[in-house]
Protein backbone atom coordinates (compact mmCIF):
# COMPACT_ATOMS: atom_id res chain seq x y z
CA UNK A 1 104.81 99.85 90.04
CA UNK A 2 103.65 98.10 92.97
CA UNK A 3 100.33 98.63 94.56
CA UNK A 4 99.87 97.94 98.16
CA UNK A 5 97.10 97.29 100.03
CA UNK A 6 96.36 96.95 103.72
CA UNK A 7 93.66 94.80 105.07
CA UNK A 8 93.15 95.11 108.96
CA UNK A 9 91.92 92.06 110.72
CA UNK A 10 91.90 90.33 114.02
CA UNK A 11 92.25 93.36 116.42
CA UNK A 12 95.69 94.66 115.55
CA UNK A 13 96.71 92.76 112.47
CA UNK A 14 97.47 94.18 109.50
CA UNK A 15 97.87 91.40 105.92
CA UNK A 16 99.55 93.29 102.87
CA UNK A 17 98.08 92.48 99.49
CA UNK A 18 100.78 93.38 97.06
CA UNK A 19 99.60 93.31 93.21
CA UNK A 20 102.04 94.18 90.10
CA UNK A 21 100.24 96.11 87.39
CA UNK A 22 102.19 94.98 85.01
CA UNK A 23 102.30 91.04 85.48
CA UNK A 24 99.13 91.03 87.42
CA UNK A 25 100.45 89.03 89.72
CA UNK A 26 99.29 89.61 93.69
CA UNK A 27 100.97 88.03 96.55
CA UNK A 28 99.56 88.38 100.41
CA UNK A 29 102.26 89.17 103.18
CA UNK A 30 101.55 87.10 106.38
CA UNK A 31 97.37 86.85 106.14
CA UNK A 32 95.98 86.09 109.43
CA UNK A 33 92.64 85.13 107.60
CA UNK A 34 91.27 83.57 104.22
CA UNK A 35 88.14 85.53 103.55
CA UNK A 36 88.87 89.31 104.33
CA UNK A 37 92.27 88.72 101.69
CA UNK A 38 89.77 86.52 99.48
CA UNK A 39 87.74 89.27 98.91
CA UNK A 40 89.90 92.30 98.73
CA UNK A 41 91.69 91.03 96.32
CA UNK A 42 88.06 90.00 94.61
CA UNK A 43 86.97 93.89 94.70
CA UNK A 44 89.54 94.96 92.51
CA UNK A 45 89.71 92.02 90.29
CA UNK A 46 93.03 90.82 91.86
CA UNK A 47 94.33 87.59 90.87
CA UNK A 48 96.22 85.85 94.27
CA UNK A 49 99.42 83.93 92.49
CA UNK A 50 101.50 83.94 95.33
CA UNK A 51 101.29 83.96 99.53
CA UNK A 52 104.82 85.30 101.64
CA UNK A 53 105.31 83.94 105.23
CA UNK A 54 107.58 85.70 107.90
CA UNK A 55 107.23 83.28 110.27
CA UNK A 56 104.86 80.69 111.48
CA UNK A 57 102.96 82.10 113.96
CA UNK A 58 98.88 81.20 113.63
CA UNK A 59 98.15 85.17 113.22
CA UNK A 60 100.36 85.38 110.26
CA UNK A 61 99.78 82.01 108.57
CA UNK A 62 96.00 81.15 109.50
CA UNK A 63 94.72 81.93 106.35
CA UNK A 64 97.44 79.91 103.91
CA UNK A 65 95.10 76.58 103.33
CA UNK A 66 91.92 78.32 102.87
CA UNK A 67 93.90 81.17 100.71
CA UNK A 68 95.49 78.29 98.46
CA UNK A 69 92.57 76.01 97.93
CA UNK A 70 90.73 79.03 96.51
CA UNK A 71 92.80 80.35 94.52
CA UNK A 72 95.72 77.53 93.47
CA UNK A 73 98.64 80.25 94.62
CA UNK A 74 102.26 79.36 95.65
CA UNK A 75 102.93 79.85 99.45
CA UNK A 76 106.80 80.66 100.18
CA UNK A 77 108.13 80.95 103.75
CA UNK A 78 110.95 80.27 106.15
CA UNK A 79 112.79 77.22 105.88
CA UNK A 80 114.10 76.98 109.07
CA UNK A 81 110.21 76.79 110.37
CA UNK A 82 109.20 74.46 107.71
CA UNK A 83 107.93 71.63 110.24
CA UNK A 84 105.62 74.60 112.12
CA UNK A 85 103.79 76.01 108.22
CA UNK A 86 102.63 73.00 106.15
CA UNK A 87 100.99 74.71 103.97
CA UNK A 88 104.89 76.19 102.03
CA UNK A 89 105.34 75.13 98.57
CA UNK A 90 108.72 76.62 98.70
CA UNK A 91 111.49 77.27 101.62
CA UNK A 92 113.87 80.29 101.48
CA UNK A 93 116.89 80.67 103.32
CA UNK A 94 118.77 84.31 103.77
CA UNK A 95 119.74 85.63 100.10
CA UNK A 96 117.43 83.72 97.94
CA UNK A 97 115.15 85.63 96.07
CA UNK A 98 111.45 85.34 95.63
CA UNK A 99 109.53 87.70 92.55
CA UNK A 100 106.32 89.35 91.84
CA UNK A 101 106.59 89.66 88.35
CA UNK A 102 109.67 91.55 87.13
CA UNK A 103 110.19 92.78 90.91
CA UNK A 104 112.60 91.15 93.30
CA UNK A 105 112.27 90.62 96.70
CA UNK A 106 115.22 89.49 98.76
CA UNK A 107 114.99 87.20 101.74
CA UNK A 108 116.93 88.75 105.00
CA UNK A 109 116.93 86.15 108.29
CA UNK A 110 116.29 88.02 110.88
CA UNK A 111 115.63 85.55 113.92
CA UNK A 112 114.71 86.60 117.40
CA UNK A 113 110.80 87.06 117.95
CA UNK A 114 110.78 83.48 115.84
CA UNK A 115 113.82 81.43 115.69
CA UNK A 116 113.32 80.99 112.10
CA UNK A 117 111.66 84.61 111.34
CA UNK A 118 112.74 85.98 107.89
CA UNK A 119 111.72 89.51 105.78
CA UNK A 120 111.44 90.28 102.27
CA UNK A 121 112.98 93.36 101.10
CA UNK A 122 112.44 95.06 97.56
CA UNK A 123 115.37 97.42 97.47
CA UNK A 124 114.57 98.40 94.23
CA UNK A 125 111.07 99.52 95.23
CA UNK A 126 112.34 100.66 98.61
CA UNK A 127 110.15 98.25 100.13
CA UNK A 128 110.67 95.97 103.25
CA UNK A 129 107.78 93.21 104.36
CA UNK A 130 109.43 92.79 108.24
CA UNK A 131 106.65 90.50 109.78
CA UNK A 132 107.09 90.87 113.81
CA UNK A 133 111.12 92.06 113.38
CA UNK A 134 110.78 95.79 113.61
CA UNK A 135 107.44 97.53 114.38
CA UNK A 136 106.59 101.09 114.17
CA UNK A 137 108.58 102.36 117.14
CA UNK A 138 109.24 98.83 118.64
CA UNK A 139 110.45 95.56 117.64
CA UNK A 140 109.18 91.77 118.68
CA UNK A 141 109.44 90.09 121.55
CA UNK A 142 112.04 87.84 121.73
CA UNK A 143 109.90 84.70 121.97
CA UNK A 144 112.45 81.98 120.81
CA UNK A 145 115.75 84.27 120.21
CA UNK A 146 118.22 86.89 122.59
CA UNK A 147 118.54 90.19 122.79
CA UNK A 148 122.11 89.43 120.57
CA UNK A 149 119.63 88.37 117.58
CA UNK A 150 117.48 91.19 117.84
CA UNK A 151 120.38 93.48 118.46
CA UNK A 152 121.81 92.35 114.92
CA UNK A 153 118.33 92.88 113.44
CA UNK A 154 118.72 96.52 114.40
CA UNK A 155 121.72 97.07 112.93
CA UNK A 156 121.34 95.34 109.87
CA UNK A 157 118.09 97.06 109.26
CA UNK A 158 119.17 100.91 110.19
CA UNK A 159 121.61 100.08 107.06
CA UNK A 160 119.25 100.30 105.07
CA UNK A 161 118.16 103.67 103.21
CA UNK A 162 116.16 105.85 104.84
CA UNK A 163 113.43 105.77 102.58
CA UNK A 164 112.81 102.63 102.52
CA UNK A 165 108.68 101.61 103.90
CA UNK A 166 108.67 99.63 106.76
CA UNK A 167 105.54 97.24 106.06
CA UNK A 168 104.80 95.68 109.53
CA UNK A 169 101.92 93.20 110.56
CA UNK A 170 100.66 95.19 113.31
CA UNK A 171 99.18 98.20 115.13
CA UNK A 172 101.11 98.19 117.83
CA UNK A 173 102.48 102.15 117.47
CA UNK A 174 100.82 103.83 119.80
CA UNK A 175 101.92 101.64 122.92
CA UNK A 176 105.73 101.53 121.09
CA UNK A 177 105.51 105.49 121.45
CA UNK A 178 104.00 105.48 125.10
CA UNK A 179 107.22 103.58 125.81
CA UNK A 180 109.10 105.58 124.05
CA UNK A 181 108.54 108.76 125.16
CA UNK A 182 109.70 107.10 128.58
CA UNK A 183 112.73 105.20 127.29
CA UNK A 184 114.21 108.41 126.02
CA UNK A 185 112.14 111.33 127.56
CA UNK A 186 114.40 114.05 125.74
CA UNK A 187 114.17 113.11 122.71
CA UNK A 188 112.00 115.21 121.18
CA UNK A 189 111.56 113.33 117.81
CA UNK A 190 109.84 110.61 119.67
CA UNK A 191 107.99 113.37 121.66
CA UNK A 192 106.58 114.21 118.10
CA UNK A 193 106.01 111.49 116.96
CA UNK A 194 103.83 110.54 120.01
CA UNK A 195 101.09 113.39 119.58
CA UNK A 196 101.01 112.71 115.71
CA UNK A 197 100.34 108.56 116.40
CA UNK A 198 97.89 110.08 119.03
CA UNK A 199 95.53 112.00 116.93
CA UNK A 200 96.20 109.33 114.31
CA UNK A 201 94.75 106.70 116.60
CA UNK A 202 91.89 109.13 117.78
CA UNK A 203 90.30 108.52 114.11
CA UNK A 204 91.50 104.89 114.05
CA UNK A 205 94.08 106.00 111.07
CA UNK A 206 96.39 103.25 110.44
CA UNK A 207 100.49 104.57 111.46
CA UNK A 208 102.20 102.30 109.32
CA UNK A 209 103.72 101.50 107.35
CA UNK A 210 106.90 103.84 108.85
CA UNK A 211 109.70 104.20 107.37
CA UNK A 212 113.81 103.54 108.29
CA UNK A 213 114.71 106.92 108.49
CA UNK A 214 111.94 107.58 110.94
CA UNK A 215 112.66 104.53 113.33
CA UNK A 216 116.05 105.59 113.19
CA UNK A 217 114.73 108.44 114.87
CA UNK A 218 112.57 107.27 117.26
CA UNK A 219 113.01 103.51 117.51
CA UNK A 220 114.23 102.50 121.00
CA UNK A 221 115.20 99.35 120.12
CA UNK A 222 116.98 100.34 116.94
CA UNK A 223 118.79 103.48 118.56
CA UNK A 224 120.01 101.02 121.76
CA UNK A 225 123.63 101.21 122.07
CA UNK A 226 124.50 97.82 123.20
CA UNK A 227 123.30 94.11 123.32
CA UNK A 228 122.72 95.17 127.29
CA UNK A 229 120.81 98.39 126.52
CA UNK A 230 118.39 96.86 124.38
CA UNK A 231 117.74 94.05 126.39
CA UNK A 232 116.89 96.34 128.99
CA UNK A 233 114.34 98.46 127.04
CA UNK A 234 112.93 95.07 125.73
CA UNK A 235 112.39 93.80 129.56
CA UNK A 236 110.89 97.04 130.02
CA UNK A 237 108.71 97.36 127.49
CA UNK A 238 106.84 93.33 128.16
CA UNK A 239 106.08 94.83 131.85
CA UNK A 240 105.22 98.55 130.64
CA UNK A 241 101.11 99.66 131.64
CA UNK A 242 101.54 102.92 130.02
């Protein structure tokens, strides 16, 4: 059994502290920050063995040095950004596999809002660490990739089963449902969803992670048709004020 944690820093960021009972092993997903990680995993007398990086952006890797010359860990991330993190003990490329004790994580590529941007997914804890890739209700800008990238993404990660949690690094839901709601005003899922993220956010409850089977429903980017269609609603959403 895997126990999860999520630490919220910077204004929307969210770091996952993942710790195996059994191996006692802990790995952080994508920390922003050294000391908030340092000492959550401190209060509940967490050992950090390992850090995962998605990508390289600074709000994702900014705590990696300070992380690893506390605590000695193993930092693993995306070999095709290897030149941008230089803190990464170890590069993975799509289908290697990284572990936290006897569980598996598998490394998917899914480039677009980083040209090298990968995820970790733990089918056999229906798990998925997707870093920028797919957000609650949105995806990632396409900073350094096309709408053809991110259209892949989509597909490749609606594949997956439905119950599988959606671990994102950020709480970006209730603007993805704002957008929504005006990207496909009859569907009433995402009308739903909206008023649920709403009084969610009201008492600063956190709306991730989310699950496949509910972007599915309400995703935008995942339920575009076409390369064109998402590329469209992507444009869209970078200019939306809603």
């Amino acid at each position: 059994m895997l126990d999860i944690v999520r630490i919220p820093v910077l204004s929307d960021n969210y770091v996952w502290l993942v710790h195996d009972r059994a191996s006692a092993e802990t790995v952080v997903v994508d920390p922003a920050l050294a000391d908030p990680v340092i000492e959550a995993a401190a209060a509940r007398g967490w050992r950090i063995t390992q850090i995962w990086n998605t990508h390289w952006h600074g709000d994702h890797t900014g705590g990696n040095a300070a992380i690893k010359a506390a605590t000695g860990c193993a930092i693993t991330g995306p070999a095709a950004e290897a030149a941008r993190i230089a803190t990464l003990d170890r590069l993975v490329r799509e289908g290697d596999e990284v572990r936290i004790g006897a569980h598996i994580a598998r490394v998917l590529e899914v480039p677009a809002h980083t040209a090298g941007h990968i995820a970790y997914h733990l089918a056999e804890d229906s798990v998925l660490f997707i870093g920028d890739t797919l957000f609650a209700m949105g995806c990632g800008r396409l900073f350094e990739g096309t709408p053809a990238q991110m259209f892949a993404n989509m597909r490749r990660l609606e594949a997956l089963p439905g119950d599988t949690q959606v671990y994102c690094a950020h709480e970006y839901t209730l603007a993805n449902a704002r957008y929504a709601r005006v990207a496909e005003p009859d569907n009433q899922a995402i009308s739903d969803r909206l008023l649920r993220v709403e009084a969610a956010r009201a008492v600063n409850e956190a709306t991730v992670p989310t699950t496949i089977a509910m972007e599915r429903a309400t995703n935008p980017f995942m339920r575009a048709g076409t390369v064109e269609e998402l590329a469209l609603r992507r444009a869209a959403k970078d200019a939306f004020k809603g």
